[in-house]
Protein backbone atom coordinates (compact mmCIF):
# COMPACT_ATOMS: atom_id res chain seq x y z
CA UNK A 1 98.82 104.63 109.87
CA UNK A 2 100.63 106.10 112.58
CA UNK A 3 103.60 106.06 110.43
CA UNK A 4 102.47 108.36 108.11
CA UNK A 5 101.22 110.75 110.66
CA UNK A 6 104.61 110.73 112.31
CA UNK A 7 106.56 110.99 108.92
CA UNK A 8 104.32 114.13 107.94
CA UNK A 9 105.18 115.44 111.37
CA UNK A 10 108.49 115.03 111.28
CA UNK A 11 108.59 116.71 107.59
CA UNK A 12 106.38 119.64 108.87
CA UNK A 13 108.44 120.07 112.09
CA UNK A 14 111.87 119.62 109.83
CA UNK A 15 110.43 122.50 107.77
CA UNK A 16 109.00 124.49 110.02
């Protein structure tokens, strides 16, 4: 699961 918390991150922070 921590996977998919990091990969969200990473999106969000990529976005952001």
């Amino acid at each position: 699961m921590q996977m998919f918390a990091e990969n969200v991150a990473s999106r969000l922070a990529f976005r952001g």
